[in-house]
N, C-alpha and C. Protein backbone atom coordinates (compact mmCIF):
# COMPACT_ATOMS: atom_id res chain seq x y z
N UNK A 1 58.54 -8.32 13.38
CA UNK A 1 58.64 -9.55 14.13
C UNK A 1 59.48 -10.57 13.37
N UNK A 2 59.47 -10.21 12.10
CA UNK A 2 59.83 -12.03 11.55
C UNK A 2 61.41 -11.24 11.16
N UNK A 3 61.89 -9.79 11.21
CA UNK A 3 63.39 -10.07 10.99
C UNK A 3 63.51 -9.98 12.55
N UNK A 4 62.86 -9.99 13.74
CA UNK A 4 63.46 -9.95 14.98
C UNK A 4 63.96 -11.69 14.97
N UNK A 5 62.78 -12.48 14.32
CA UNK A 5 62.77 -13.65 14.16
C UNK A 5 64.35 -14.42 13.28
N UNK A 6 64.42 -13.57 11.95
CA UNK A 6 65.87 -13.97 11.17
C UNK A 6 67.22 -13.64 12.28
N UNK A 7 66.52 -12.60 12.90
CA UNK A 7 68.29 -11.96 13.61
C UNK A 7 68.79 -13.00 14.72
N UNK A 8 67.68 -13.50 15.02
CA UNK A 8 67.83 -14.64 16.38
C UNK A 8 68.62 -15.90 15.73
N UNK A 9 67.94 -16.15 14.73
CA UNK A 9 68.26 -17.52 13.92
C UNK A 9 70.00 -17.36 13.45
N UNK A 10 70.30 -16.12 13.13
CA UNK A 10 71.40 -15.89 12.10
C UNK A 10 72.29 -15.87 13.16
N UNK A 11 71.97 -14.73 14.59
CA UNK A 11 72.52 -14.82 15.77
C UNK A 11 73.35 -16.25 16.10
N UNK A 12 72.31 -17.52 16.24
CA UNK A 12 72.89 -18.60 16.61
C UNK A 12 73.67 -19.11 15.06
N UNK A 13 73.55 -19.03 14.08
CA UNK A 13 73.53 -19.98 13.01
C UNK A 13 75.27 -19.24 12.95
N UNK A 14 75.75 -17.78 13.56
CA UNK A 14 76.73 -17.32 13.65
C UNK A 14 77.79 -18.03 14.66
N UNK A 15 77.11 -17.99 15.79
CA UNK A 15 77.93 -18.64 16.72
C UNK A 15 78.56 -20.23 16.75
N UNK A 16 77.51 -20.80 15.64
CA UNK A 16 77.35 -22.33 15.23
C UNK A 16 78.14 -22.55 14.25
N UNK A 17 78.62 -21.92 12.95
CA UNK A 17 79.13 -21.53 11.41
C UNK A 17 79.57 -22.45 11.65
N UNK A 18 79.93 -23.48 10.80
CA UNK A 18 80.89 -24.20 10.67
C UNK A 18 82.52 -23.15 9.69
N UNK A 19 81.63 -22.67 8.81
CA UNK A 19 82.73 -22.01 7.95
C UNK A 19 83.37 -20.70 8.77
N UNK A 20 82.45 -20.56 10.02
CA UNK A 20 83.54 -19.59 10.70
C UNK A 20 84.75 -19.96 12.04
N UNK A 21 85.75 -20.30 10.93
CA UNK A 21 86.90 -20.78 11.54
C UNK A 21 88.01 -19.72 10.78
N UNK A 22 88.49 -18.94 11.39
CA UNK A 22 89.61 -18.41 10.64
C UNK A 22 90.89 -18.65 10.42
N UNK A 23 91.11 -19.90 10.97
CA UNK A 23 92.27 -20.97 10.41
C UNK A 23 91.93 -21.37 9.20
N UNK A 24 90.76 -22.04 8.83
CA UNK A 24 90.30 -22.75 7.56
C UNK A 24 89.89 -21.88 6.77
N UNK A 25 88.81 -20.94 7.01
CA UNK A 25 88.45 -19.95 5.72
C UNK A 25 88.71 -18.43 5.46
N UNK A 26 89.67 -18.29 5.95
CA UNK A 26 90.14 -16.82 5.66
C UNK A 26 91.30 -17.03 4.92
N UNK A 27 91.58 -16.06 4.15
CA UNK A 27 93.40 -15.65 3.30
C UNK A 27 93.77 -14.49 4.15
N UNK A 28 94.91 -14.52 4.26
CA UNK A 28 95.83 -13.50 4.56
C UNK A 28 95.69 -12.94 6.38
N UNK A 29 95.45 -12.17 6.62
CA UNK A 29 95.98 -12.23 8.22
C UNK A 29 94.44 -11.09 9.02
N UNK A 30 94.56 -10.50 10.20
CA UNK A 30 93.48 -9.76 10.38
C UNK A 30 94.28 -8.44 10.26
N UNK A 31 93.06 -7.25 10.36
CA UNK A 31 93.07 -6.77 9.52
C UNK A 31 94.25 -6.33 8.27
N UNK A 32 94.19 -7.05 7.72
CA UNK A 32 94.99 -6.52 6.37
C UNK A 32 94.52 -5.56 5.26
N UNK A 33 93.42 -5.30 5.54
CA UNK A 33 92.63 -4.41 4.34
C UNK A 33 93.05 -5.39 3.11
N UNK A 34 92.96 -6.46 3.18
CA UNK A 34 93.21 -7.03 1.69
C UNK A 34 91.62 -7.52 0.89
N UNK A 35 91.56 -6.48 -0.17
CA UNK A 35 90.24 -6.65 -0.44
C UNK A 35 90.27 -7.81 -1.27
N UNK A 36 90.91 -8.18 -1.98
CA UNK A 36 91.02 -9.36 -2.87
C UNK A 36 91.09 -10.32 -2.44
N UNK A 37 92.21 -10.83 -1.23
CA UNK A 37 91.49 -11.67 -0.62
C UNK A 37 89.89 -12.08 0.39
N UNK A 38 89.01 -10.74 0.58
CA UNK A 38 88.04 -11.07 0.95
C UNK A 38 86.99 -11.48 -0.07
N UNK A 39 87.17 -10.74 -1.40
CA UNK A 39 86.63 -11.07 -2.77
C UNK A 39 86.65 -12.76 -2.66
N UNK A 40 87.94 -13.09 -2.46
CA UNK A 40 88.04 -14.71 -3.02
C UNK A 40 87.47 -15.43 -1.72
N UNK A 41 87.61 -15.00 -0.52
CA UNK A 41 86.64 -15.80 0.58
C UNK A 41 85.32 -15.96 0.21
N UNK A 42 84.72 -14.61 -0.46
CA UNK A 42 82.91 -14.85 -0.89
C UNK A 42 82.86 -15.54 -1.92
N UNK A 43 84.03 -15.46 -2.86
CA UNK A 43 83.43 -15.66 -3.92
C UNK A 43 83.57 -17.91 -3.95
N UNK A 44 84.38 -18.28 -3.54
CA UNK A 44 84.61 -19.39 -2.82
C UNK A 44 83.52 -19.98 -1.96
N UNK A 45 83.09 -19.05 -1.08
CA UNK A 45 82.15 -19.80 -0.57
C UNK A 45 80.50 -19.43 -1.36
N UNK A 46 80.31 -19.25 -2.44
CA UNK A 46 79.36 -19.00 -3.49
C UNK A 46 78.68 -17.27 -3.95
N UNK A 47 79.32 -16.28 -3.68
CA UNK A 47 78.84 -15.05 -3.99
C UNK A 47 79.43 -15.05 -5.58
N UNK A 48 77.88 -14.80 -6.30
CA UNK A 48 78.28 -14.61 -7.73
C UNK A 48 78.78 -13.37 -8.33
N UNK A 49 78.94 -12.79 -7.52
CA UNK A 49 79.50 -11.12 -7.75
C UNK A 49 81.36 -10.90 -7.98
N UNK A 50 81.98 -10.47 -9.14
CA UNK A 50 83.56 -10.40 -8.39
C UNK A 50 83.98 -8.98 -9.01
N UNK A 51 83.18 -7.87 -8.49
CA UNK A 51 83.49 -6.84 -9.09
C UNK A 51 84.35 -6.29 -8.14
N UNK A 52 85.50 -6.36 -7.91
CA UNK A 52 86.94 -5.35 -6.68
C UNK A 52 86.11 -4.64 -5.76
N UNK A 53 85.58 -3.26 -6.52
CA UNK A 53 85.36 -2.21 -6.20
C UNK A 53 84.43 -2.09 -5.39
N UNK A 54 83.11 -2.66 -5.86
CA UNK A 54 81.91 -3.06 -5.05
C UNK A 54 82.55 -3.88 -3.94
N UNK A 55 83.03 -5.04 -3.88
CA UNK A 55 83.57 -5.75 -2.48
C UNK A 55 84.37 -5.17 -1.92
N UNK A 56 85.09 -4.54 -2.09
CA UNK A 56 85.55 -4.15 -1.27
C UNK A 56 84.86 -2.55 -0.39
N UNK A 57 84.37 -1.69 -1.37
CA UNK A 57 83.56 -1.15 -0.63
C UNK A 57 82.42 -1.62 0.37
N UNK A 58 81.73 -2.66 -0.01
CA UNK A 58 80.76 -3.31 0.58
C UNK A 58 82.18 -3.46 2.23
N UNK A 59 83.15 -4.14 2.24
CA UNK A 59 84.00 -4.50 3.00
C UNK A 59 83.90 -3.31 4.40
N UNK A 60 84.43 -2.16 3.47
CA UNK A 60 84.55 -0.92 4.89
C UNK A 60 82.69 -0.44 4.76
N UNK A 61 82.20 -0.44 4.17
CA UNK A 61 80.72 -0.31 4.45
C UNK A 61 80.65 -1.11 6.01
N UNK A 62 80.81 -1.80 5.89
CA UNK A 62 80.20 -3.09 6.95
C UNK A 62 81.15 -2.49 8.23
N UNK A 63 82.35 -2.27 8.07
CA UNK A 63 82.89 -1.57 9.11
C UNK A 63 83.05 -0.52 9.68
N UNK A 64 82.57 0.64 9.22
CA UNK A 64 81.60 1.43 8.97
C UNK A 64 80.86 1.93 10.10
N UNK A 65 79.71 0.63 9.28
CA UNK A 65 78.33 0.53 10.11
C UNK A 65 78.67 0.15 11.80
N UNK A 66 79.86 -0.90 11.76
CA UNK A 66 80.36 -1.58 13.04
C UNK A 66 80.64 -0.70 14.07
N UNK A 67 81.35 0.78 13.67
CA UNK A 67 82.24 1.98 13.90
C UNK A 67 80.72 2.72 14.70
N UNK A 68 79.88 2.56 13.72
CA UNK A 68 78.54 3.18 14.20
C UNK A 68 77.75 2.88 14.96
N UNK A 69 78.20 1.51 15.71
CA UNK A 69 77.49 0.51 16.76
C UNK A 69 76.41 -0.58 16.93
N UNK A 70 76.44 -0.76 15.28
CA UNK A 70 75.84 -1.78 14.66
C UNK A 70 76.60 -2.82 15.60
N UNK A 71 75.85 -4.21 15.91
CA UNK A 71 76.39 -5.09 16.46
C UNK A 71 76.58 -6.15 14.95
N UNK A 72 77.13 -7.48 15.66
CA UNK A 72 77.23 -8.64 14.01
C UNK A 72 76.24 -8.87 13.45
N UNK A 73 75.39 -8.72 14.53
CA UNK A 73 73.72 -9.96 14.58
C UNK A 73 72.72 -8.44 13.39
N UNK A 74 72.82 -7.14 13.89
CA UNK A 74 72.35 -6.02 13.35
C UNK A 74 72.88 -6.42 11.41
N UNK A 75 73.91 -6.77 11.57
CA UNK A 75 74.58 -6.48 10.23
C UNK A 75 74.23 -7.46 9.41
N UNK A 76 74.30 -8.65 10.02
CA UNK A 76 74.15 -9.99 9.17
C UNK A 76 73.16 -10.28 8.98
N UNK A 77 71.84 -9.41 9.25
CA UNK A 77 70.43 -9.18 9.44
C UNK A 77 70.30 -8.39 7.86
N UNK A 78 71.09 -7.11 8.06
CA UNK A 78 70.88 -6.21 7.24
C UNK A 78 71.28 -6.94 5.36
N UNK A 79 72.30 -7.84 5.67
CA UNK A 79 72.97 -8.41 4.82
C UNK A 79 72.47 -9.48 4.31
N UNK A 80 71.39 -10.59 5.39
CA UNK A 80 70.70 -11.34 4.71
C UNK A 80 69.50 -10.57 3.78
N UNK A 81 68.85 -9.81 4.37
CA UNK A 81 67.65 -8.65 3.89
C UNK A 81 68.22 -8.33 2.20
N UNK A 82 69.34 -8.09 1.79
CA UNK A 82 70.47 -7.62 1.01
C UNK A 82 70.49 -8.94 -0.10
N UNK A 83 71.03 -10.18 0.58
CA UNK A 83 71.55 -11.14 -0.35
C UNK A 83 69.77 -11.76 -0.90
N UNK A 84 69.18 -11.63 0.16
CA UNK A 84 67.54 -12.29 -0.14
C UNK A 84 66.85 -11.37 -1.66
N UNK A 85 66.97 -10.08 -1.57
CA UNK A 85 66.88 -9.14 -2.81
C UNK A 85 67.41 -9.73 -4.00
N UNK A 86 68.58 -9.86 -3.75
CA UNK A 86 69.75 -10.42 -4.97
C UNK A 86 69.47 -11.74 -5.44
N UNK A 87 68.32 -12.05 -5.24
CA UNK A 87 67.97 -13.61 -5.10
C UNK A 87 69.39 -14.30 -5.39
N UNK A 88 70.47 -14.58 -4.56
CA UNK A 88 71.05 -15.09 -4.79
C UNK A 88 70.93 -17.31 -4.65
N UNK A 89 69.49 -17.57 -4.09
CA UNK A 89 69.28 -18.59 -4.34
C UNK A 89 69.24 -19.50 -5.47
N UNK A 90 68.88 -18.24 -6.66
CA UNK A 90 69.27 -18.71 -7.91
C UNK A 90 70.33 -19.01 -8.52
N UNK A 91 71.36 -18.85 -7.49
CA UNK A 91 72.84 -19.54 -7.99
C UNK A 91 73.38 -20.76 -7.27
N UNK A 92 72.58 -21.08 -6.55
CA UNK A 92 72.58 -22.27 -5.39
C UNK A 92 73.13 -21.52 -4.34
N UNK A 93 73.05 -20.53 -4.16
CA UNK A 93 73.94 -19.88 -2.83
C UNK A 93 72.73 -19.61 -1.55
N UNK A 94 73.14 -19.90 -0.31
CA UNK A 94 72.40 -19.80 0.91
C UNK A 94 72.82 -18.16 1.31
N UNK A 95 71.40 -17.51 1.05
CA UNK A 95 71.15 -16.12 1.15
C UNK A 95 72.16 -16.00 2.76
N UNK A 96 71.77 -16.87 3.92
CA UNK A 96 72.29 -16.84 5.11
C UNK A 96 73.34 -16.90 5.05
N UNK A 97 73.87 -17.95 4.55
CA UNK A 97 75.99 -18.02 4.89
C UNK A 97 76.36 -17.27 3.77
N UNK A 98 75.98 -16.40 3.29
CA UNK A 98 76.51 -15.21 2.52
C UNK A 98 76.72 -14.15 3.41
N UNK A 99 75.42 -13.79 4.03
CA UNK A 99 75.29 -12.76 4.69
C UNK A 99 76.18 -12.92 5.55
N UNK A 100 76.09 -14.09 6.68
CA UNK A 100 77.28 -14.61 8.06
C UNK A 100 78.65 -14.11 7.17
N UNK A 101 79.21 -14.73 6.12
CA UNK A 101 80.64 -14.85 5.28
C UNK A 101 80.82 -13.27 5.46
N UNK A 102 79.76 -12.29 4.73
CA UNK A 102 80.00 -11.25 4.39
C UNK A 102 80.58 -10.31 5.36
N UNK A 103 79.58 -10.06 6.67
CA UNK A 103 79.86 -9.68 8.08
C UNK A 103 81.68 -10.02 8.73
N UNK A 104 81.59 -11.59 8.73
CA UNK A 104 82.82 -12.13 9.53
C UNK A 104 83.86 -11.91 8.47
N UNK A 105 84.21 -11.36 7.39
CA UNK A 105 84.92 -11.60 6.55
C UNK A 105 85.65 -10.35 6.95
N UNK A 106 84.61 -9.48 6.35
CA UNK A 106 84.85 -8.25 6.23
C UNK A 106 85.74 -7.23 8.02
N UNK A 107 84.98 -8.27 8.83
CA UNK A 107 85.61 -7.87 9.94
C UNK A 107 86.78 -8.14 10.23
N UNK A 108 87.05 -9.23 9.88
CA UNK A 108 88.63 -9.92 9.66
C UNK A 108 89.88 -9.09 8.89
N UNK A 109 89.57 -8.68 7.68
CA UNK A 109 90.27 -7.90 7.09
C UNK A 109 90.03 -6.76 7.32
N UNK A 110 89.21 -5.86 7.50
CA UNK A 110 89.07 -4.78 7.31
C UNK A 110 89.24 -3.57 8.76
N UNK A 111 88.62 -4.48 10.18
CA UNK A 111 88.30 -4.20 11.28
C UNK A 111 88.24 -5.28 12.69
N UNK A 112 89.47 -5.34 12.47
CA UNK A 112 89.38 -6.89 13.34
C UNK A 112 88.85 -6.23 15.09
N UNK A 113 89.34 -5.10 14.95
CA UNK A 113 89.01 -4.64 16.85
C UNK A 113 87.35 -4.84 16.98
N UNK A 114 86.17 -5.13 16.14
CA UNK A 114 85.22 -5.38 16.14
C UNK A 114 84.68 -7.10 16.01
N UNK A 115 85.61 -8.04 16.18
CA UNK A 115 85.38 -9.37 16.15
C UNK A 115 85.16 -9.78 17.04
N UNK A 116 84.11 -9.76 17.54
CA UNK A 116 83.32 -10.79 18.76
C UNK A 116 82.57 -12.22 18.36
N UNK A 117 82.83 -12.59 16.71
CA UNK A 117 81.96 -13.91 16.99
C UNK A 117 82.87 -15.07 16.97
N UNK A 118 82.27 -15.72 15.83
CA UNK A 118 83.36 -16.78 15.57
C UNK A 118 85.20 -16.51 15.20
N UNK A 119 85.28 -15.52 14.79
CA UNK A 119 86.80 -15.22 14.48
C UNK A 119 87.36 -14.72 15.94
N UNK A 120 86.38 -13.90 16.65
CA UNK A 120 87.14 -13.04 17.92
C UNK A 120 88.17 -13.71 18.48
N UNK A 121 88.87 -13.04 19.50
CA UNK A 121 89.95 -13.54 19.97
C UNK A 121 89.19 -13.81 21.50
């Protein structure tokens, strides 16, 4: 019940993002497979992680899952569940707009034919 409860919240808090504008917070173009620039989108908007390899795998992971019929709301669910582990609160980072960043980012570069939220066309 209570992640049916997060997926609803993240659902809207997606459609709402302020940071999901892909004029303002994206580098480089859709899909570009540019993992470095998705590195520097998270790591910019507070992910304490900047290991290439891991982000960018994490990147086609997520697209992937998308390929597999995961919807955004499924993913950014899976991803808050993910960043909440990592206690990433201990770096001042919002477990949520990590997870949202991580999802919309990764779709941008990696898999844009799967962008239905804030970036979609």
């Amino acid at each position: 019940m209570a992640v049916r409860i997060a997926a609803a919240v993240l659902t809207a808090a997606l459609v709402a993002s302020p940071v999901a504008n892909a004029d303002a917070s994206t580098y480089g173009y859709a899909g570009d497979r540019n993992g470095w620039a998705y590195m520097s989108e998270l790591a910019r908007d507070g992910w304490p992680y900047s290991e290439y390899s891991d982000v960018y795998q994490m990147g086609l992971s997520l697209c992937s899952q998308r390929a597999q019929g995961y919807s955004e709301s499924q993913l950014v669910a899976k991803a808050l569940r993910a960043a909440s582990r990592a206690e990433l609160g201990a770096y001042g980072v919002s477990p949520s707009d990590i997870a949202i960043d991580s999802v919309l980012h990764a779709e941008f570069h990696f898999c844009p034919q799967y962008l239905s939220g804030p970036f979609g066309r």
